[in-house]
N, C-alpha and C. Protein backbone atom coordinates (compact mmCIF):
# COMPACT_ATOMS: atom_id res chain seq x y z
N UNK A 1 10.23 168.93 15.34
CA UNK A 1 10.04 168.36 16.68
C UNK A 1 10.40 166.88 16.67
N UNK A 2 9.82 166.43 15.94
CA UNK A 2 9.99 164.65 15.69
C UNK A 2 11.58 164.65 15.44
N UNK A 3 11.99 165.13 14.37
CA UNK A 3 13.74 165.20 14.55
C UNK A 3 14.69 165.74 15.74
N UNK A 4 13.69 166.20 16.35
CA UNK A 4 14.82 166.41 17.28
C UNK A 4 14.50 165.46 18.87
N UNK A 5 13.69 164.59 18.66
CA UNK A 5 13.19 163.57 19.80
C UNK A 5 14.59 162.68 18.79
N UNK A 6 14.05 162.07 17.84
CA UNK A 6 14.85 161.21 16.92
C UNK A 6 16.86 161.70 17.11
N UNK A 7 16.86 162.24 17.28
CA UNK A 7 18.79 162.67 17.62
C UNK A 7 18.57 162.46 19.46
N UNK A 8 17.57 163.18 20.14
CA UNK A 8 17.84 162.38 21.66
C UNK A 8 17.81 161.08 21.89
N UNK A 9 16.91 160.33 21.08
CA UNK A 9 16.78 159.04 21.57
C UNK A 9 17.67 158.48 20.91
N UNK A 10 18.61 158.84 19.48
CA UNK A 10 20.13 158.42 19.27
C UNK A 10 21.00 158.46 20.33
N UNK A 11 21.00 159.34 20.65
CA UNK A 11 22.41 160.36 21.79
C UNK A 11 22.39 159.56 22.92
N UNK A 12 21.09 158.79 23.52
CA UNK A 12 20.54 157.64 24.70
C UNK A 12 21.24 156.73 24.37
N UNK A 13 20.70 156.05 23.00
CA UNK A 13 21.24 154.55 22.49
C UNK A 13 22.77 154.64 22.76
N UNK A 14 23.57 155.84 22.22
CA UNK A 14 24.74 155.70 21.83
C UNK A 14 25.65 155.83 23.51
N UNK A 15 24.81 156.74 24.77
CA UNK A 15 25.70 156.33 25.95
C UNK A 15 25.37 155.15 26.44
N UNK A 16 24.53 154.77 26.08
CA UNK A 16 24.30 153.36 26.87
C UNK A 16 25.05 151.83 26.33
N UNK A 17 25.17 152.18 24.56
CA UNK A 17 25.88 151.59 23.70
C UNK A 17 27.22 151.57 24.49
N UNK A 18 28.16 152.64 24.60
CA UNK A 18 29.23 152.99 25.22
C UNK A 18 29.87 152.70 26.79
N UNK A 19 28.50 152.88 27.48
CA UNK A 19 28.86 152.25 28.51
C UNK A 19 28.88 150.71 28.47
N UNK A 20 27.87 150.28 27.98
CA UNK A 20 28.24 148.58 28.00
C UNK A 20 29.28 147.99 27.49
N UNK A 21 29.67 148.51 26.13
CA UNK A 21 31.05 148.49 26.01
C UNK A 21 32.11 148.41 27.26
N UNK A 22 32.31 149.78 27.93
CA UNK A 22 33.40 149.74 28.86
C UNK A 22 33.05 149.04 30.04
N UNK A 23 31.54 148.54 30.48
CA UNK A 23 31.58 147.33 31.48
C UNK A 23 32.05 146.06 31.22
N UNK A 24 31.79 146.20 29.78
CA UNK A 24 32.29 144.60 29.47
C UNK A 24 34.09 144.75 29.55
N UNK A 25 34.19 145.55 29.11
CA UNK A 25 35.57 145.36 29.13
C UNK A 25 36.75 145.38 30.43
N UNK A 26 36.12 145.88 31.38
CA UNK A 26 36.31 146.12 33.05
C UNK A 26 36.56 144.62 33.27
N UNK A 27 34.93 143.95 32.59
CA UNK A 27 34.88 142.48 33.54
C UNK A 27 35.56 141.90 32.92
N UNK A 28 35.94 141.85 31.01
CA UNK A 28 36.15 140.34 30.19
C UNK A 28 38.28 140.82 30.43
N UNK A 29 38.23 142.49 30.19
CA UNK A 29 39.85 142.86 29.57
C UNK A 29 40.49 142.47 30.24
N UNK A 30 41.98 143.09 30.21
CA UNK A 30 43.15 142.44 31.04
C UNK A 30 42.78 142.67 32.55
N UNK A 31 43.70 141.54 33.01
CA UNK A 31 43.18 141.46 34.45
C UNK A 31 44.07 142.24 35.30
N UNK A 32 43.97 142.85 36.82
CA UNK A 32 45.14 143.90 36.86
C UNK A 32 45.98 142.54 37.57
N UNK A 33 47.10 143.12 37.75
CA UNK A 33 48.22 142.09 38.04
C UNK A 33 47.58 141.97 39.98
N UNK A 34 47.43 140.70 40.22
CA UNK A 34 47.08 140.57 41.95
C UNK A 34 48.52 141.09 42.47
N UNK A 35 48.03 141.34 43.86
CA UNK A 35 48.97 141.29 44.75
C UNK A 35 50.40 140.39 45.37
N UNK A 36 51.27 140.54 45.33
CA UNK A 36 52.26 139.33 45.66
C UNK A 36 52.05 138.84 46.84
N UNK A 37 51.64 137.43 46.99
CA UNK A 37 50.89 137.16 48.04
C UNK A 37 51.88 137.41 49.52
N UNK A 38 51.86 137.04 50.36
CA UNK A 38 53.00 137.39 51.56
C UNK A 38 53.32 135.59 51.67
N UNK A 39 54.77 135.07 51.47
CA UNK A 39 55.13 133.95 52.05
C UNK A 39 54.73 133.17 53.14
N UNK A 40 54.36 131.97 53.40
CA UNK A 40 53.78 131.13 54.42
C UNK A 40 54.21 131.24 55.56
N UNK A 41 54.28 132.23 56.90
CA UNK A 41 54.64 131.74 58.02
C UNK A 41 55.29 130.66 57.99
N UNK A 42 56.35 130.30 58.67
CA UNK A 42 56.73 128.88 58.86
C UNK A 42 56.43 128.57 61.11
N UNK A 43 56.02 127.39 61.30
CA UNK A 43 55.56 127.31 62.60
C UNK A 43 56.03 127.62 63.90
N UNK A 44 57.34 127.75 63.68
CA UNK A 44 58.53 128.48 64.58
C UNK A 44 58.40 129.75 65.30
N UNK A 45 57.73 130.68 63.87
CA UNK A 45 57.59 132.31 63.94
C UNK A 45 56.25 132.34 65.16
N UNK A 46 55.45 131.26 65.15
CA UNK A 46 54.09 131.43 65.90
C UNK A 46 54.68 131.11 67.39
N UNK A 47 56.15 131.10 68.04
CA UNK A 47 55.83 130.29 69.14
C UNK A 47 56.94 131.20 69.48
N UNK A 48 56.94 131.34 70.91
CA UNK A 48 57.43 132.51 71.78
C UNK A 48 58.74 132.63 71.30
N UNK A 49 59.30 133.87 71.57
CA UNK A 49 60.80 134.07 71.25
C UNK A 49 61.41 134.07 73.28
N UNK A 50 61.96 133.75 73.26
CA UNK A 50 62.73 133.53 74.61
C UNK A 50 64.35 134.51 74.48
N UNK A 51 64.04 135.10 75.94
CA UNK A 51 65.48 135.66 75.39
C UNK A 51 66.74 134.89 76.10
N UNK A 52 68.00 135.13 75.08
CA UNK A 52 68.80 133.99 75.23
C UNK A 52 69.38 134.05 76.75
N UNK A 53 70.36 133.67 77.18
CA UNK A 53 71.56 133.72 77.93
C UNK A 53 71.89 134.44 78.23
N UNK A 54 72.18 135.19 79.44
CA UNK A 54 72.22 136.45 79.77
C UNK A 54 73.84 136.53 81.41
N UNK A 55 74.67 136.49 80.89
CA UNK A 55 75.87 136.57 82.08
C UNK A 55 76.58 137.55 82.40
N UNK A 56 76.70 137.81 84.07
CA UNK A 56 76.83 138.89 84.77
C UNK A 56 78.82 138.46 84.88
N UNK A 57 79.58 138.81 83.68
CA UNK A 57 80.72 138.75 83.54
C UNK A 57 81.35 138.71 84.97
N UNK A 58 81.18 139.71 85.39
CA UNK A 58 82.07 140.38 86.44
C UNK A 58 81.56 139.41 88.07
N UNK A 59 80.45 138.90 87.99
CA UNK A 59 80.23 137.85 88.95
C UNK A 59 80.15 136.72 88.76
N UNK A 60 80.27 135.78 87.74
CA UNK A 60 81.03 135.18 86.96
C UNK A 60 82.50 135.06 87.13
N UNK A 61 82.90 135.66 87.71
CA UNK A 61 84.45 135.93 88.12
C UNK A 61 84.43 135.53 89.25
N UNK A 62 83.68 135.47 90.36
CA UNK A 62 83.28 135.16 91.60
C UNK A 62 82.98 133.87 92.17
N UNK A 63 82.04 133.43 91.12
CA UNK A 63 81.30 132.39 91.25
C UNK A 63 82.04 130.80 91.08
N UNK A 64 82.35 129.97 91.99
CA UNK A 64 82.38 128.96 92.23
C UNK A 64 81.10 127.56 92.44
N UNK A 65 81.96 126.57 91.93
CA UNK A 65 81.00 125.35 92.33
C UNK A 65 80.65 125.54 93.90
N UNK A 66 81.19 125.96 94.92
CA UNK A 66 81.04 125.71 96.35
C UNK A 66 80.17 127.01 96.71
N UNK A 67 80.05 127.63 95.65
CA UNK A 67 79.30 129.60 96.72
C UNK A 67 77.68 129.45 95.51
N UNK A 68 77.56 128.44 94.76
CA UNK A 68 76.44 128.75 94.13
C UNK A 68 75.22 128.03 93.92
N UNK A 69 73.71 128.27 93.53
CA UNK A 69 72.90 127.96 93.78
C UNK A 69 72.21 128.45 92.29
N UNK A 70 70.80 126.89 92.25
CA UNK A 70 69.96 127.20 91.09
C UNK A 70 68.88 127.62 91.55
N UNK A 71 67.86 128.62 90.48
CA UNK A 71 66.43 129.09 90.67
C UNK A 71 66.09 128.93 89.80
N UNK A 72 64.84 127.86 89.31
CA UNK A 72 64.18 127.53 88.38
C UNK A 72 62.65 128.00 88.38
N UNK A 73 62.27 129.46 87.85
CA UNK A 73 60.95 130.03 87.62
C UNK A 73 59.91 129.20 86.71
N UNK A 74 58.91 128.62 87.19
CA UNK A 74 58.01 128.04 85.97
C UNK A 74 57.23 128.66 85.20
N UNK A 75 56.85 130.06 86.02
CA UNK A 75 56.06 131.15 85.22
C UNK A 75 56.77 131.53 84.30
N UNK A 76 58.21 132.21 84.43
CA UNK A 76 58.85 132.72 83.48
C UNK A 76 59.95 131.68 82.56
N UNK A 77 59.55 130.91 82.61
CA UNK A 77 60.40 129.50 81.94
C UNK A 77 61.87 130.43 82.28
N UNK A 78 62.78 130.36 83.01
CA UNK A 78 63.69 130.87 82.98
C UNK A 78 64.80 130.12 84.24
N UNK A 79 65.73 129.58 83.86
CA UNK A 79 66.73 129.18 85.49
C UNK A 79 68.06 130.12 85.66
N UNK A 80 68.24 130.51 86.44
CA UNK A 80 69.11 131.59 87.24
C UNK A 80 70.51 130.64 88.34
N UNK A 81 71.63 130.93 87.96
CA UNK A 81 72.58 130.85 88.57
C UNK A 81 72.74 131.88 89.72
N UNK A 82 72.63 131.84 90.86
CA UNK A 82 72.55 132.37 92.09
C UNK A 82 74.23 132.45 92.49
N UNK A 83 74.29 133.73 92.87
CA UNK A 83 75.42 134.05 94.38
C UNK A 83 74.94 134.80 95.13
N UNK A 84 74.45 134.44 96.12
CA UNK A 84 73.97 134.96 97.21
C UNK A 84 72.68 135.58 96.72
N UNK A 85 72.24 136.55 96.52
CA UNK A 85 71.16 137.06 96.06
C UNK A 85 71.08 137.17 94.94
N UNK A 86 72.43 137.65 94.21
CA UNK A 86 72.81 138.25 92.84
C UNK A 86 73.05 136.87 91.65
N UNK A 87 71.95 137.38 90.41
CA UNK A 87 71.97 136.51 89.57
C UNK A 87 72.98 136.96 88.31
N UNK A 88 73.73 135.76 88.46
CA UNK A 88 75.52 135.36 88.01
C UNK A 88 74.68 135.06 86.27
N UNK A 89 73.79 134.47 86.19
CA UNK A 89 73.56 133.64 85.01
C UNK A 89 72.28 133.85 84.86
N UNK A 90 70.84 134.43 83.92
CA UNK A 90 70.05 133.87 83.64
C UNK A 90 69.70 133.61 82.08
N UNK A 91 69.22 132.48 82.16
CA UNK A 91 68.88 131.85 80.85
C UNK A 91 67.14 130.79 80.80
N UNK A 92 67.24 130.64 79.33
CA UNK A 92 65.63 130.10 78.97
C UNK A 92 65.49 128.53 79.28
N UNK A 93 64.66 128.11 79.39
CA UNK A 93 64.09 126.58 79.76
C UNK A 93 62.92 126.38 79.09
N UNK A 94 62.73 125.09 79.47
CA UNK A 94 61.32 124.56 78.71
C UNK A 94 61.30 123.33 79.93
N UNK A 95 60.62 123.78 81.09
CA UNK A 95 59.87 122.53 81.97
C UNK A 95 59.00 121.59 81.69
N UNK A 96 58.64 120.39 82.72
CA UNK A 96 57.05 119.50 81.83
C UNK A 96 56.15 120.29 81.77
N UNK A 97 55.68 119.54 80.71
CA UNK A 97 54.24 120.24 80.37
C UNK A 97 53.08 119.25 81.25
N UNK A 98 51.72 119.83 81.12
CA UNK A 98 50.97 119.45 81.73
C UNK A 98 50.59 118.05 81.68
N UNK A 99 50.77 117.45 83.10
CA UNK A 99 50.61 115.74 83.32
C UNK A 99 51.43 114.99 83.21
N UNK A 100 53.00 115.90 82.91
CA UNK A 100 54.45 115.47 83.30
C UNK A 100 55.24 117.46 84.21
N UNK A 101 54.70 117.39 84.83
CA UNK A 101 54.74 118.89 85.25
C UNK A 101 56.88 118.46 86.21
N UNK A 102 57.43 119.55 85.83
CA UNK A 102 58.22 119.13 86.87
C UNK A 102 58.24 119.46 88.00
N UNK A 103 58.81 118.95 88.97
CA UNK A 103 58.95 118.68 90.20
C UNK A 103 59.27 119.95 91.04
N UNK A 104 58.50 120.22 91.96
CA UNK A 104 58.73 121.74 92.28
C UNK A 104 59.30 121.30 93.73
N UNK A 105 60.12 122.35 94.44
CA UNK A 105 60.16 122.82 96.08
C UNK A 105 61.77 122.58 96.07
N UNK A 106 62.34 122.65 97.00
CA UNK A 106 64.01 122.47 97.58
C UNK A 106 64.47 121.63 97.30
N UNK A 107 65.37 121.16 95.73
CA UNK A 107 65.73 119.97 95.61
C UNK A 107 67.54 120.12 95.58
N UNK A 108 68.26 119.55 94.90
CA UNK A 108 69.65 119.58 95.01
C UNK A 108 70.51 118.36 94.25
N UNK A 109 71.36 118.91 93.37
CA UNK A 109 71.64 118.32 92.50
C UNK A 109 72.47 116.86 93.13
N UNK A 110 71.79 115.49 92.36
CA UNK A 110 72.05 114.06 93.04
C UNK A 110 73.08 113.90 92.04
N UNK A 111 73.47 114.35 90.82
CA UNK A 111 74.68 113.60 89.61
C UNK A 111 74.91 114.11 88.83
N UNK A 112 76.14 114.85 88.10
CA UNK A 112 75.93 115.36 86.86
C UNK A 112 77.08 114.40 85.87
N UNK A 113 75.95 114.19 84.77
CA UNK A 113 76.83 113.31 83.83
C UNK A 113 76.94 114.33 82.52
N UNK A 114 78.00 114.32 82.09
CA UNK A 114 77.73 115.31 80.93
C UNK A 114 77.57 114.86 79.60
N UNK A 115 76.99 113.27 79.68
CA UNK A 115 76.95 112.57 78.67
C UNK A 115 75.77 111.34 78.34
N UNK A 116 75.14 112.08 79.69
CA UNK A 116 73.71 111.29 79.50
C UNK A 116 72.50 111.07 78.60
N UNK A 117 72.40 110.02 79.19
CA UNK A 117 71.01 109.23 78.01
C UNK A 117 69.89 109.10 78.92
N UNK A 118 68.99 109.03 78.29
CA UNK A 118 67.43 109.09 79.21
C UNK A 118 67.04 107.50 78.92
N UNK A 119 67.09 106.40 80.34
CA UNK A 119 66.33 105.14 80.13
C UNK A 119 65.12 105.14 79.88
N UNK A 120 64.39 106.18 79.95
CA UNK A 120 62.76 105.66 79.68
C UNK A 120 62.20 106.42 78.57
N UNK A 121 62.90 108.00 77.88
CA UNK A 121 62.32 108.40 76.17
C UNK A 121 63.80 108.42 75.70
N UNK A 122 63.24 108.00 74.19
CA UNK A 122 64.56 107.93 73.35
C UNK A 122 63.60 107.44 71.76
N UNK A 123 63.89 106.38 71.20
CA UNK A 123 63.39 105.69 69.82
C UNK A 123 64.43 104.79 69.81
N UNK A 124 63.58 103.91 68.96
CA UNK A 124 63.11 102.84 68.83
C UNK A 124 64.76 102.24 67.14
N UNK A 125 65.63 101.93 67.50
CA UNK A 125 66.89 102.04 66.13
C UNK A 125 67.22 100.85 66.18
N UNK A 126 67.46 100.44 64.51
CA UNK A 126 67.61 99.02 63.97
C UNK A 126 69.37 98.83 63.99
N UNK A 127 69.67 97.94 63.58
CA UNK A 127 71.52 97.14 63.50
C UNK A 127 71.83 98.59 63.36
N UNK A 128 71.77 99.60 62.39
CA UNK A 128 72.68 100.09 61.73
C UNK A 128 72.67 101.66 61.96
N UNK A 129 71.61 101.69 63.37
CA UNK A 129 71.49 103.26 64.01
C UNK A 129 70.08 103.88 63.70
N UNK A 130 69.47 103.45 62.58
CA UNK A 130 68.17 103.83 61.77
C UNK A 130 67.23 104.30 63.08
N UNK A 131 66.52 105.26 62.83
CA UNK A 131 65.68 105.54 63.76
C UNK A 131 64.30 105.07 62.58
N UNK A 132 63.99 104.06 63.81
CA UNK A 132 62.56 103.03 62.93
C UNK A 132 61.60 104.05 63.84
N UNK A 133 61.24 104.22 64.79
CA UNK A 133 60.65 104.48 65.47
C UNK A 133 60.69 105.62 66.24
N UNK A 134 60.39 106.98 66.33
CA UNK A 134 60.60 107.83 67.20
C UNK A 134 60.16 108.65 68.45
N UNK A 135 60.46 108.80 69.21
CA UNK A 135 59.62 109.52 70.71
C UNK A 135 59.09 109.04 70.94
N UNK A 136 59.57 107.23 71.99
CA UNK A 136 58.66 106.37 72.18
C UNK A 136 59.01 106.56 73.90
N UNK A 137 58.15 105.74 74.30
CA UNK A 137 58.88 105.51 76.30
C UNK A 137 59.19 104.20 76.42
N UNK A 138 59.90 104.17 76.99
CA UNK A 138 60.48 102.15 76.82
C UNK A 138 59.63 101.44 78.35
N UNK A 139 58.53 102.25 79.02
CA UNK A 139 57.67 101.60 79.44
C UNK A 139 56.18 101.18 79.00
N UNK A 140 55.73 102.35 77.76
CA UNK A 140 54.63 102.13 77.37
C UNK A 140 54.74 101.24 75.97
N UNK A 141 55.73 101.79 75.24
CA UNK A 141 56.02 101.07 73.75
C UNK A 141 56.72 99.65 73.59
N UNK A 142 56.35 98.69 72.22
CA UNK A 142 57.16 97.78 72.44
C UNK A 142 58.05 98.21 71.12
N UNK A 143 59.07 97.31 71.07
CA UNK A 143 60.14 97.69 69.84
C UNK A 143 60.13 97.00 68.94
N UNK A 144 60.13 97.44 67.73
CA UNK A 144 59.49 96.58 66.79
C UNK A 144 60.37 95.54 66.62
N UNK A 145 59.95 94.28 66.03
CA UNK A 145 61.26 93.52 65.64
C UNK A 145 62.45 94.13 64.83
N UNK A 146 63.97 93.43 65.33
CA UNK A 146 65.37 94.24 64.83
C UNK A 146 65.34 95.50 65.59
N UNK A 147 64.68 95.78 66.03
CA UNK A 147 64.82 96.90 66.68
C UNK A 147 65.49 97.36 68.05
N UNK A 148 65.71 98.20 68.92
CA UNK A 148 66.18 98.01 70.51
C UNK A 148 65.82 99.63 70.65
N UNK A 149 65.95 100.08 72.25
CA UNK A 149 65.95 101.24 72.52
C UNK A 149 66.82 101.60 72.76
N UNK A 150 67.03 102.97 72.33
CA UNK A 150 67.92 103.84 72.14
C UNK A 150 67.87 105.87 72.68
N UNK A 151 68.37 105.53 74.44
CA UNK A 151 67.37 106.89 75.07
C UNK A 151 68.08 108.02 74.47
N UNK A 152 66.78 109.37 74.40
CA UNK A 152 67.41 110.54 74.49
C UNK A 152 68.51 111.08 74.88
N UNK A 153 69.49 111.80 74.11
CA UNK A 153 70.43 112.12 74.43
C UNK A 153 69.98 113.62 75.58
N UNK A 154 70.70 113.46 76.87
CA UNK A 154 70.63 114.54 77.54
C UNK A 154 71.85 115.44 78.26
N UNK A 155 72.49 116.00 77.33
CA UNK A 155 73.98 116.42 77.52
C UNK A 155 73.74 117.69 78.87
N UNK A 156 75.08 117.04 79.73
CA UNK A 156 75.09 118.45 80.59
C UNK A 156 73.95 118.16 81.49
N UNK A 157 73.88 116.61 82.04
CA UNK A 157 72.48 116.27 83.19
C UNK A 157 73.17 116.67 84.46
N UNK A 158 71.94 117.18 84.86
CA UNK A 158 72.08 117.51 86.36
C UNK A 158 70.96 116.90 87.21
N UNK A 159 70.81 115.88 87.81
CA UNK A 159 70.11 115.32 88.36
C UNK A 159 69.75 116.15 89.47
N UNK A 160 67.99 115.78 89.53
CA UNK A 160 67.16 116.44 90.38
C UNK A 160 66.79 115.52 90.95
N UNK A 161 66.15 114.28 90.60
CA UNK A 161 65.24 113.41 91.12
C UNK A 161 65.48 112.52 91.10
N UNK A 162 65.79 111.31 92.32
CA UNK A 162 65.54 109.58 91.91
C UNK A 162 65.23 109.20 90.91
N UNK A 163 64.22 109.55 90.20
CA UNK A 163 63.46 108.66 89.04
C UNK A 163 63.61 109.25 88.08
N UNK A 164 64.70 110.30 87.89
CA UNK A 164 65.51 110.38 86.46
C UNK A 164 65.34 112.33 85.99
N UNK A 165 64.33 112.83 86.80
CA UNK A 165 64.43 114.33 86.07
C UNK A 165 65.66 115.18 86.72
N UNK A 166 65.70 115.78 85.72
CA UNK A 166 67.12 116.56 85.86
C UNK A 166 66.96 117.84 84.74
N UNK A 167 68.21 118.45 84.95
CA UNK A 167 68.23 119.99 84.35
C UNK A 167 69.22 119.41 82.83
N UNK A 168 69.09 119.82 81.50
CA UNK A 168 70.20 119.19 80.52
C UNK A 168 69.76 120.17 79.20
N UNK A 169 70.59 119.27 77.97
CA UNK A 169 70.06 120.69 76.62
C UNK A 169 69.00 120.08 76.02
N UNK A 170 68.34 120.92 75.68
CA UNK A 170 67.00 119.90 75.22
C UNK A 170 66.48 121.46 74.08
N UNK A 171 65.46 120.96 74.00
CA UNK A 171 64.58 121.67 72.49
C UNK A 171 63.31 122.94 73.44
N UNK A 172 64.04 124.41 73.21
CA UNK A 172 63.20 125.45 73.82
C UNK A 172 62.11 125.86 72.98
N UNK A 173 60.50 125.66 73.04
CA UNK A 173 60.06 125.96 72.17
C UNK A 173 59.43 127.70 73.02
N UNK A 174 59.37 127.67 74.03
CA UNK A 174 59.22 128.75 74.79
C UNK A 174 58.01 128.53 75.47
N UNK A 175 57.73 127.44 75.71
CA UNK A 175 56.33 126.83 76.84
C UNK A 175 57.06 125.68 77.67
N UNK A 176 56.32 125.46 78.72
CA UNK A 176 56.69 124.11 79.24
C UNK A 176 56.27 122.99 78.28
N UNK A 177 57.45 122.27 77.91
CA UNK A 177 56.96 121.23 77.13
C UNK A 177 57.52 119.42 77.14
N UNK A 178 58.46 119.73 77.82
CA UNK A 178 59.30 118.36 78.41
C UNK A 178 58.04 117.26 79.22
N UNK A 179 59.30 116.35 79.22
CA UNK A 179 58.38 114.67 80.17
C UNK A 179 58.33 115.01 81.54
N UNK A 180 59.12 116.32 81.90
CA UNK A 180 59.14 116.78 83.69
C UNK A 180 60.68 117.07 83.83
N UNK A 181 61.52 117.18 82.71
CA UNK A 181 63.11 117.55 82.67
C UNK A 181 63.02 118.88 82.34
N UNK A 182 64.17 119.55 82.78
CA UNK A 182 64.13 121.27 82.79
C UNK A 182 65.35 121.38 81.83
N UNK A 183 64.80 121.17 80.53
CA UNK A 183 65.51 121.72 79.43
C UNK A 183 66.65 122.95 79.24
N UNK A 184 67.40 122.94 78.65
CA UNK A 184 68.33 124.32 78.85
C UNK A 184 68.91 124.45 77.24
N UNK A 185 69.52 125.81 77.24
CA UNK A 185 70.00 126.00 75.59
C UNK A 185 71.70 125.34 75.62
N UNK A 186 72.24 125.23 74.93
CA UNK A 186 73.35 124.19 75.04
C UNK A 186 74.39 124.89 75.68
N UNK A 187 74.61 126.59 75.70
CA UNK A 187 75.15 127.35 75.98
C UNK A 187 75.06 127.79 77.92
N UNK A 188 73.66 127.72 77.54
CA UNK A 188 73.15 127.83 79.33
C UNK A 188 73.38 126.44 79.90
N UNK A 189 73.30 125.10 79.44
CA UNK A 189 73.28 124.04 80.35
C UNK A 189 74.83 123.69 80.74
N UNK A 190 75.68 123.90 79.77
CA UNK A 190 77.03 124.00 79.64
C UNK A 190 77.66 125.19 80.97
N UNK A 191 76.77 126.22 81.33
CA UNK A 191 77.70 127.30 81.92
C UNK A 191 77.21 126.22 83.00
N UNK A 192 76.37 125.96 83.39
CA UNK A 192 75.13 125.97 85.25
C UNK A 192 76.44 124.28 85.27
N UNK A 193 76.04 124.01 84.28
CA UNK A 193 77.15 122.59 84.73
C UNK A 193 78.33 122.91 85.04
N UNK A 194 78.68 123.77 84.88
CA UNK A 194 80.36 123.99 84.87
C UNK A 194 80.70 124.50 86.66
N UNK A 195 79.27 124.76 86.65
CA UNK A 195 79.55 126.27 88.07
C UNK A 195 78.88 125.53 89.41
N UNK A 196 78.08 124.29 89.38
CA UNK A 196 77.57 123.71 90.58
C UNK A 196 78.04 122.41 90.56
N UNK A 197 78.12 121.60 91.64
CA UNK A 197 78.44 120.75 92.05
C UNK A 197 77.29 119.57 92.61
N UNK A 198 77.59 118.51 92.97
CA UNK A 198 76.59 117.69 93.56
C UNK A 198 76.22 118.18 95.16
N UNK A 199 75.52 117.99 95.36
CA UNK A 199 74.84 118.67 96.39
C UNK A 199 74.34 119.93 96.36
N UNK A 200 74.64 121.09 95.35
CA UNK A 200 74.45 122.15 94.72
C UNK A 200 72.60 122.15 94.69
N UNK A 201 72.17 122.94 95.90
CA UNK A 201 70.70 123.65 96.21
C UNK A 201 69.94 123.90 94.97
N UNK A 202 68.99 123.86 94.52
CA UNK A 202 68.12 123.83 93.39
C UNK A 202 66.24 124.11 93.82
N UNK A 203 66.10 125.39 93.77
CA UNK A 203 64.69 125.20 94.28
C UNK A 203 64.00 126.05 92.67
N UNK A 204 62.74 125.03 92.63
CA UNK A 204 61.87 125.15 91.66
C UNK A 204 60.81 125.53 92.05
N UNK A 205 59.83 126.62 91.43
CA UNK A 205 59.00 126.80 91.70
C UNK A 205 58.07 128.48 90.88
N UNK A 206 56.89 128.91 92.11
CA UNK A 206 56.71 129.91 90.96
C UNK A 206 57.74 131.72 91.66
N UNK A 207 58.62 131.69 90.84
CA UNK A 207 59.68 132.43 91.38
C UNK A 207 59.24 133.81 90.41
């Protein structure tokens, strides 16, 4: 009897011996290889995709500086080349953002330069072009010494307003995000310039 308690309470020692063994070795042994982590988002991927440029070829064929008209949606960041009802052209924008909102209701194009500069944002560049200073307003900022202002380039302006907003190519992040200028892709600001004229109807709003 005693020998055979004496071989159970071996047969105990020896799974318990065994298991601690293989816990330790779970926690101390090789480690399993981790997961390959997934690459960093870059900040671009987080911000709306806009779809590009979109032209109605065959009315496009039609369309003159004298028969056409702009529609600038703020809900759908989007401006539309008009003939008559039928949209010739639509493409993406980026309007002001909030507390430079742009300018909404029946406006009409006052100038188009296709080589404009913005007098009041631009930066701040020394003798030799250097940008010392960047995305300043040449009413709120001063320029550092050696320095002068030097406005935003705004290719393909189409003037909207006396006091400088207008339609041109600018940076779509897919929100309203401009000083109150209605941004365009270089492709879209290039067609709408090509196809309206001064005096050319322009109504903004929520379309």
């Amino acid at each position: 009897m005693r020998a055979k308690v004496l071989i159970l309470v071996c047969a105990f020692l020896l799974t318990v011996f065994t298991c601690s063994i293989n816990a330790q070795f779970r926690l101390f042994g090789p480690k399993q290889p981790r997961p390959t982590p997934q690459p960093m988002r870059k900040a671009s991927d987080f911000i709306s995709r806009q779809a590009p440029l979109k032209v109605n070829q065959s009315l496009l064929k039609q369309a003159t500086s004298d028969n056409t008209r702009i529609v600038v949606s703020i809900p759908k960041q989007r401006a539309y080349l008009m003939l008559g009802d039928k949209i010739v052209a639509d493409g993406p924008v980026s309007s002001g953002r909030r507390g430079h909102e742009s300018p909404r209701g029946h406006l009409h194009v006052l100038e188009k330069d296709p080589n404009h500069h913005s007098s009041l944002y631009g930066d701040f560049v020394d003798g030799s072009g250097r940008v010392v200073r960047g995305g300043v307003s040449a009413r709120i900022d001063s320029a550092p010494s050696g320095t002068h202002f030097a406005g935003a380039a705004m290719k393909w302006f189409l003037r909207l307003t006396e006091d400088g907003v207008g339609m041109h190519v600018g940076i779509l992040p897919g929100y309203p995000a401009s000083h109150g200028c209605i941004r365009q892709s270089v492709d879209g600001a290039k067609l709408f310039y090509d196809y309206v004229q001064v005096g050319t109807p322009v109504d903004v709003g929520d379309y």
